[in-house]
N, C-alpha and C. Protein backbone atom coordinates (compact mmCIF):
# COMPACT_ATOMS: atom_id res chain seq x y z
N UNK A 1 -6.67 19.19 5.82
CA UNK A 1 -5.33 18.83 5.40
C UNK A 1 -5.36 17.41 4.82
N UNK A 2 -4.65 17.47 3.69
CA UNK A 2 -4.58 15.87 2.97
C UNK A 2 -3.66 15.31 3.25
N UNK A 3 -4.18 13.67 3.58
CA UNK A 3 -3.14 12.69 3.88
C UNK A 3 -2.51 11.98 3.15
N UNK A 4 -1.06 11.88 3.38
CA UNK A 4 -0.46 10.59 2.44
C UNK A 4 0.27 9.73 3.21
N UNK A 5 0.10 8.29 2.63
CA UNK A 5 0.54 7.62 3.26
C UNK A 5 1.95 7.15 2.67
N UNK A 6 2.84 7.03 3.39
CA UNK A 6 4.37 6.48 2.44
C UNK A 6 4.22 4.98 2.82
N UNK A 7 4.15 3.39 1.64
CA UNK A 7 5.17 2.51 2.40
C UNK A 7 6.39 2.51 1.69
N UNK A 8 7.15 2.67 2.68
CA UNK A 8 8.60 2.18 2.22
C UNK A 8 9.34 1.95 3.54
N UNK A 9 10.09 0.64 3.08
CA UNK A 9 11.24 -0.15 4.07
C UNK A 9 12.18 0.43 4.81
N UNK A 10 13.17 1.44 3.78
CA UNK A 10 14.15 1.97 4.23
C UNK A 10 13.64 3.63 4.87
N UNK A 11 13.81 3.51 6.31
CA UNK A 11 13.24 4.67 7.37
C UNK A 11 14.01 5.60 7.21
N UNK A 12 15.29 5.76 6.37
CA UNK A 12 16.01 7.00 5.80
C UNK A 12 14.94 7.64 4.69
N UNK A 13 14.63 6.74 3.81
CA UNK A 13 14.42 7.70 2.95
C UNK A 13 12.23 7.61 3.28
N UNK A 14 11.90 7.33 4.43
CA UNK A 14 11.03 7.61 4.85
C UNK A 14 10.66 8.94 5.84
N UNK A 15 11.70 9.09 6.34
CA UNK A 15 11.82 10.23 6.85
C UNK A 15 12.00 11.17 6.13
N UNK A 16 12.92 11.51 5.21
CA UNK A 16 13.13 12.56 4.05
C UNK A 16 12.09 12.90 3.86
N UNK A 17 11.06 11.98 2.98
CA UNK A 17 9.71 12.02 2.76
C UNK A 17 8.71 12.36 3.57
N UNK A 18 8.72 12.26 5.04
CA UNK A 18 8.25 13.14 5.71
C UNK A 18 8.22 14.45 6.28
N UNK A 19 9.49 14.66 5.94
CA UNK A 19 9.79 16.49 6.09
C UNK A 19 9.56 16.63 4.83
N UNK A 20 10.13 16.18 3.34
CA UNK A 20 9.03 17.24 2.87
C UNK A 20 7.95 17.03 2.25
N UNK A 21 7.06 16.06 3.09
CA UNK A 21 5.49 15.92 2.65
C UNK A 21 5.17 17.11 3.79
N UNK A 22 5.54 17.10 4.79
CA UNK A 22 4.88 17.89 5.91
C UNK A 22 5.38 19.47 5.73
N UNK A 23 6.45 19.50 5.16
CA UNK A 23 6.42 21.51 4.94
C UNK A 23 5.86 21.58 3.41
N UNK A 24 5.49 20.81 2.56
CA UNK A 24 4.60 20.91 1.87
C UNK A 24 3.08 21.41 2.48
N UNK A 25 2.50 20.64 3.71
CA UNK A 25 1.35 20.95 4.31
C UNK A 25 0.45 20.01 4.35
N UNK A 26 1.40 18.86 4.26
CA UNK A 26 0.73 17.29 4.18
C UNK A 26 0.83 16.68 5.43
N UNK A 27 -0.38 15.73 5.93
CA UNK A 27 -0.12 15.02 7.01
C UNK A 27 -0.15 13.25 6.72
N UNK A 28 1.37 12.80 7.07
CA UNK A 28 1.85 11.80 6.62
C UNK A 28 1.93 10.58 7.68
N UNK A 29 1.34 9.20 7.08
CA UNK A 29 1.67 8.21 7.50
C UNK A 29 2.21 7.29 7.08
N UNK A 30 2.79 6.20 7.71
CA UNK A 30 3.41 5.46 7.01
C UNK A 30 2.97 3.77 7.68
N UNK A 31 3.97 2.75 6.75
CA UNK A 31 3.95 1.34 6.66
C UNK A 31 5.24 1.08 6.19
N UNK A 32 6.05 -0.24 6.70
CA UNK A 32 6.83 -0.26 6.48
C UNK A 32 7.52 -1.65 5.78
N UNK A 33 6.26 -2.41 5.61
CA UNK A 33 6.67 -3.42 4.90
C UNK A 33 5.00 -3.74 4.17
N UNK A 34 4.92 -4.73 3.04
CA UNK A 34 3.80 -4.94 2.27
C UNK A 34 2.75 -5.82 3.48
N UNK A 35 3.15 -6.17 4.56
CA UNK A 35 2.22 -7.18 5.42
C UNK A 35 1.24 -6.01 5.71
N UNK A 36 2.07 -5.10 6.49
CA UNK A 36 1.93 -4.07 7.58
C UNK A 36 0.46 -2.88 6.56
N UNK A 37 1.31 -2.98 5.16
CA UNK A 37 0.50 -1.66 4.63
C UNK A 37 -1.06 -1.78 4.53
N UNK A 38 -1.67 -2.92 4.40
CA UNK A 38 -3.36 -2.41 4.28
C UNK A 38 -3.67 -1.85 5.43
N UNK A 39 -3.27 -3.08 6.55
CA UNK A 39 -3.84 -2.46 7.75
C UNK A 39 -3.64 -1.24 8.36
N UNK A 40 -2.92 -0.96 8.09
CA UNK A 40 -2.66 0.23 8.13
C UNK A 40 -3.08 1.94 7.43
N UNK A 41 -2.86 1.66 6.10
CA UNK A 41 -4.12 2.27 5.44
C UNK A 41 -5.31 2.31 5.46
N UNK A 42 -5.65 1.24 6.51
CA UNK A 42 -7.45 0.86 6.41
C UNK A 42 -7.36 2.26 8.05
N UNK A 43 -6.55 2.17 8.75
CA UNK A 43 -6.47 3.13 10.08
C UNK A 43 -6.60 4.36 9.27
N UNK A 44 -5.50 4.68 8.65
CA UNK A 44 -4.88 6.54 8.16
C UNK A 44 -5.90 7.15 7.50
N UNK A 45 -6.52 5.99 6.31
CA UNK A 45 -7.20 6.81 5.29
C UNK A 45 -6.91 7.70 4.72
N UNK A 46 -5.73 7.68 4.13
CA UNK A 46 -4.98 8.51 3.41
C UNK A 46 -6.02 8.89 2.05
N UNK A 47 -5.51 9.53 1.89
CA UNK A 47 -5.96 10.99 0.51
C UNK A 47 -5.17 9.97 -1.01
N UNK A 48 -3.46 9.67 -0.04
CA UNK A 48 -2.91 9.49 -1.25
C UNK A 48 -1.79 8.40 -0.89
N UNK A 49 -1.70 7.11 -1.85
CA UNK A 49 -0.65 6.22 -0.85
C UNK A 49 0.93 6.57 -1.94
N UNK A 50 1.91 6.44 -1.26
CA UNK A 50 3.10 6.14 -2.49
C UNK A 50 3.51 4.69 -1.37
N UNK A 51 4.03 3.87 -2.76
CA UNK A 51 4.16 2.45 -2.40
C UNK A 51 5.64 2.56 -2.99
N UNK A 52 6.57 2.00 -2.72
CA UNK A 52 7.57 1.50 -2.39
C UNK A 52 7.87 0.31 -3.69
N UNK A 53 8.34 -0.21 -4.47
CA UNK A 53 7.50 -1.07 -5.56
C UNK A 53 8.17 -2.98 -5.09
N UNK A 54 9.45 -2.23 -4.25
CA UNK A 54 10.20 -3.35 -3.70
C UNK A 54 10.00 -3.24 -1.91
N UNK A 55 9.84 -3.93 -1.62
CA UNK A 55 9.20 -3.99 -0.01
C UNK A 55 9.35 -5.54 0.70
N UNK A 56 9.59 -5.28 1.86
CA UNK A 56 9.90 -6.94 2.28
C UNK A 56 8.10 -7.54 2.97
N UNK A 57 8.07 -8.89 2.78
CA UNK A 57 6.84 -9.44 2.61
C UNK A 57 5.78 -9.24 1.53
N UNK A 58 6.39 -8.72 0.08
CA UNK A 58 5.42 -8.99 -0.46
C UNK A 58 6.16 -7.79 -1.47
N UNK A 59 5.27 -6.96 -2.73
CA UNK A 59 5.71 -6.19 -3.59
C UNK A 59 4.79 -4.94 -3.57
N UNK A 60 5.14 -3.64 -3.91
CA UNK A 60 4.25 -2.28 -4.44
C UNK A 60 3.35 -2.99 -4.99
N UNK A 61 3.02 -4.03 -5.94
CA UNK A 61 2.47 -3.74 -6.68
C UNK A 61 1.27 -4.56 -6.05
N UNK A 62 1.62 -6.05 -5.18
CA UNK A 62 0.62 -6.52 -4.68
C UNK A 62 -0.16 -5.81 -3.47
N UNK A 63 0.72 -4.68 -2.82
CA UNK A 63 -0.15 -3.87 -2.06
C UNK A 63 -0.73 -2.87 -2.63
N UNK A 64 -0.44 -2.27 -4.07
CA UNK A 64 -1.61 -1.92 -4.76
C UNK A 64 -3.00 -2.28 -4.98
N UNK A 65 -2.90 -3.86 -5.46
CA UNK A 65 -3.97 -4.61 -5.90
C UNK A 65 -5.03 -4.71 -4.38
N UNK A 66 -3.90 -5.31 -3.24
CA UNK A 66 -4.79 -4.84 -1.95
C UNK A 66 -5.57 -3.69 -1.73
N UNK A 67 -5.20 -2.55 -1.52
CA UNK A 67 -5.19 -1.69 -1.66
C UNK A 67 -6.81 -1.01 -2.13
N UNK A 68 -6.51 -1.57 -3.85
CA UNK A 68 -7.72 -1.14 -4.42
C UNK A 68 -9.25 -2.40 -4.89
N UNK A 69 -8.65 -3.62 -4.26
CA UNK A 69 -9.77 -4.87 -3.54
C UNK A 69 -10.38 -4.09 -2.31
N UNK A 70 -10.04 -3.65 -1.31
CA UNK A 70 -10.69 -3.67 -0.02
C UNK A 70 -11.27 -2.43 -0.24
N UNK A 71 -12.85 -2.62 0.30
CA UNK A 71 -13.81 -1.70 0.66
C UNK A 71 -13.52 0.36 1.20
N UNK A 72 -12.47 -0.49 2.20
CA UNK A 72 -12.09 0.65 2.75
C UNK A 72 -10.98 1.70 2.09
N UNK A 73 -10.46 0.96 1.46
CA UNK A 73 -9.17 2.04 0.40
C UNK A 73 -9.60 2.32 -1.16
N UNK A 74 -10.64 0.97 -1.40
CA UNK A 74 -10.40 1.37 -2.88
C UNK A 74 -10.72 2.62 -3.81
N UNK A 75 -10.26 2.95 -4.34
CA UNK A 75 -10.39 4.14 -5.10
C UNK A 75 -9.69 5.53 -4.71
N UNK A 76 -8.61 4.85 -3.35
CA UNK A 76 -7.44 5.82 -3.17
C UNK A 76 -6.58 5.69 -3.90
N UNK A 77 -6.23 6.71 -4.34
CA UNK A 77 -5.05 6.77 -5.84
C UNK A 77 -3.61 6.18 -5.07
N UNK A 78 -2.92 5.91 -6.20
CA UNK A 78 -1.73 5.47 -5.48
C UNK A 78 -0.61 5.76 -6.59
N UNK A 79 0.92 6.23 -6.38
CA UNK A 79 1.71 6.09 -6.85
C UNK A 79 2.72 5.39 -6.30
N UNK A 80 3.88 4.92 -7.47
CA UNK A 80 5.06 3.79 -7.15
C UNK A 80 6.21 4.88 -7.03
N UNK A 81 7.19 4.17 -6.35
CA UNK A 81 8.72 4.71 -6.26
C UNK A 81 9.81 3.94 -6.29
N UNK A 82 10.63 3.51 -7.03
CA UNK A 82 11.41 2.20 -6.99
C UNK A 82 12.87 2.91 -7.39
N UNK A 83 13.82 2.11 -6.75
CA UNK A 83 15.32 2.37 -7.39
C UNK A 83 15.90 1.25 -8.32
N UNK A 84 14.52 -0.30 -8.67
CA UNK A 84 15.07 -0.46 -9.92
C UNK A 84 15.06 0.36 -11.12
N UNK A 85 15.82 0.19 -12.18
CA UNK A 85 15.96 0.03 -13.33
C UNK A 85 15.43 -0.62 -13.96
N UNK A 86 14.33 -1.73 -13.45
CA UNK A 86 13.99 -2.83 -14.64
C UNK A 86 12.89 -2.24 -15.79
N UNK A 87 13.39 -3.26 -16.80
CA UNK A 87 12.47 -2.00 -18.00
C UNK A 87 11.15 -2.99 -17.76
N UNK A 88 10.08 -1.52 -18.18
CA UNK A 88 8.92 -2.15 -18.23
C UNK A 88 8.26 -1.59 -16.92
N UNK A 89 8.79 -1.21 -16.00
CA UNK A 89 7.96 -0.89 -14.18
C UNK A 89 7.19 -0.07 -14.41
N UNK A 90 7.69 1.37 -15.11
CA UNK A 90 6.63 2.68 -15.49
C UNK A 90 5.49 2.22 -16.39
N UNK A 91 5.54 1.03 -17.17
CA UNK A 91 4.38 0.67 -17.50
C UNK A 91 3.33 -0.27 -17.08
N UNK A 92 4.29 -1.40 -15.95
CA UNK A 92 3.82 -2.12 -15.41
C UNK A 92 2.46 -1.05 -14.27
N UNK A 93 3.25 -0.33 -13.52
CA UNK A 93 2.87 0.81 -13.16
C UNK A 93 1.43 1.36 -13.39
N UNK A 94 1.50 1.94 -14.37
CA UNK A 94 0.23 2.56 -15.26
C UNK A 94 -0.72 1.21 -15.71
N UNK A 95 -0.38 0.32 -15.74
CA UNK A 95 -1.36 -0.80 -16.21
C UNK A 95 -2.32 -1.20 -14.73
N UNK A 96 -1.43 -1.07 -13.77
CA UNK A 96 -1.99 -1.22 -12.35
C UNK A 96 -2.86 -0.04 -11.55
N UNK A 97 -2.81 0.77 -12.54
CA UNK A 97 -3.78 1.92 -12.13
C UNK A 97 -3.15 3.10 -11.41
N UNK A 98 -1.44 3.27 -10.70
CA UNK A 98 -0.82 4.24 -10.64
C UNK A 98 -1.05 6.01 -11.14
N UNK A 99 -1.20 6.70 -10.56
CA UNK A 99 -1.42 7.55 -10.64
C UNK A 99 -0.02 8.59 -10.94
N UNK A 100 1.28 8.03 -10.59
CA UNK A 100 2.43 8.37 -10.59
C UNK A 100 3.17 7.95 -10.48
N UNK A 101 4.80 8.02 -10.86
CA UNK A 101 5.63 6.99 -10.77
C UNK A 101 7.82 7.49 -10.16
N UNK A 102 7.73 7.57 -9.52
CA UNK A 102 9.55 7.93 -8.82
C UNK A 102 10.44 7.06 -9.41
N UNK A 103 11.50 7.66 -9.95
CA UNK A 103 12.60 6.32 -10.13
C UNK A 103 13.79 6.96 -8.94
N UNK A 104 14.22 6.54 -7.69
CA UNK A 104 15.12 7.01 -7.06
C UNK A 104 16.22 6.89 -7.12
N UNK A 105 16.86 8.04 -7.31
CA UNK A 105 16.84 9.18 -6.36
C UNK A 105 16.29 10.31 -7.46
N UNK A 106 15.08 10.59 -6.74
CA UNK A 106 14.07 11.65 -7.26
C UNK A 106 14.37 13.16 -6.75
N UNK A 107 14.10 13.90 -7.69
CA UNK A 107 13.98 15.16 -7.53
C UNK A 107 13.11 15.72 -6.79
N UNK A 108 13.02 16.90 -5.35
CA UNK A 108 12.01 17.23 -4.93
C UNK A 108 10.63 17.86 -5.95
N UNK A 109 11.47 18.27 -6.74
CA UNK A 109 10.25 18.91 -8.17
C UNK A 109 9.14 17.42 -8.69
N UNK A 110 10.05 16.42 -9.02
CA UNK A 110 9.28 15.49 -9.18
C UNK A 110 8.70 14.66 -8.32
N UNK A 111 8.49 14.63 -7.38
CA UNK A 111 7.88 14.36 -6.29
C UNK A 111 6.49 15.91 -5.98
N UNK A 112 6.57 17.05 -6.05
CA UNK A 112 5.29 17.67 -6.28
C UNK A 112 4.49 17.47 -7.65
N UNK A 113 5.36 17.31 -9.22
CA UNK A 113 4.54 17.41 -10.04
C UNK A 113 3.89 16.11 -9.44
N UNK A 114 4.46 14.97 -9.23
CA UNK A 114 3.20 14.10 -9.05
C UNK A 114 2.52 13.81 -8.47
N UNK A 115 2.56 14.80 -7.30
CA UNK A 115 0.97 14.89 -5.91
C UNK A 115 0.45 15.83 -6.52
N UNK A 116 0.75 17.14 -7.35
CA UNK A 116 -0.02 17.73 -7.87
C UNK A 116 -0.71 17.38 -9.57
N UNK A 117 -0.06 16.05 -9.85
CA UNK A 117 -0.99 15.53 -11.07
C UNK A 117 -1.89 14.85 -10.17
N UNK A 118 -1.94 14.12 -8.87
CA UNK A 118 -3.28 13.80 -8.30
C UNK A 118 -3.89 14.74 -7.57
N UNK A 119 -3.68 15.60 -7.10
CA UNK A 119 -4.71 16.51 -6.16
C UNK A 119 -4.58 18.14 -6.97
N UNK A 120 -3.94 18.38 -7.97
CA UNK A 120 -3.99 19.37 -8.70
C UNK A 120 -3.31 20.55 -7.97
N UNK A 121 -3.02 21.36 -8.58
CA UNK A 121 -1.95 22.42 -7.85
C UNK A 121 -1.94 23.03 -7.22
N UNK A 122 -3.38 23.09 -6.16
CA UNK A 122 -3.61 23.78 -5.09
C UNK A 122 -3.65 22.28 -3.99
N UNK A 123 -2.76 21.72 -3.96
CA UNK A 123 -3.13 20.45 -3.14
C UNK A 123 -3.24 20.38 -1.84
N UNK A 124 -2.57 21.02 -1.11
CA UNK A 124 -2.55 20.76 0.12
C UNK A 124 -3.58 21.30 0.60
């Protein structure tokens, strides 16, 4: 079974995300602020992280860069999820090596096409 890890702040819409990563057939962990997330990922070893792009102690994007510096995560794919609007994030995004990108409030459809643009359509 493949793991994903969620960080995100707000534990509402972390939970959502865990019912349906898990009746998808995913086994999910989480982090809940940018301090918290390497160490934490360095435990889970997730398959797959989604980062949060706004997070308290720090940003998605610098726990990306963590992320894919340390020994132990790098080369785990990662996608962003943000409820700004600011122009430029979906590319900021993709320049940072993102694998996928949420603008919330996301569609459950778009939330599989983009675990299944990283683990392909038999994913779980």
């Amino acid at each position: 079974m493949k793991k994903i890890m969620v960080i995100e702040d707000d534990r509402k819409i972390s939970k959502a995300l865990s019912v349906r990563l898990k009746s998808m057939g995913y086994e999910v962990a989480f982090a809940y602020d940018a301090a918290q997330a390497l160490s934490s990922a360095q435990e889970a070893k997730p398959d797959l992280v989604i980062i949060d792009i706004n997070l308290p102690a720090g940003n998605g994007f610098l726990v990306a860069e963590r992320l894919q510096a340390d020994p132990t995560t790098a080369g785990t794919p990662f996608m962003f999820m943000t409820a700004s609007r600011k122009d430029g994030l979906k590319e900021q995004a993709t320049a940072a090596g993102a694998k996928g990108f949420l603008e919330k409030p996301f569609l459950a459809s778009d939330l599989v096409k983009n675990i299944e643009g990283v683990f392909g359509a038999d994913a779980a």
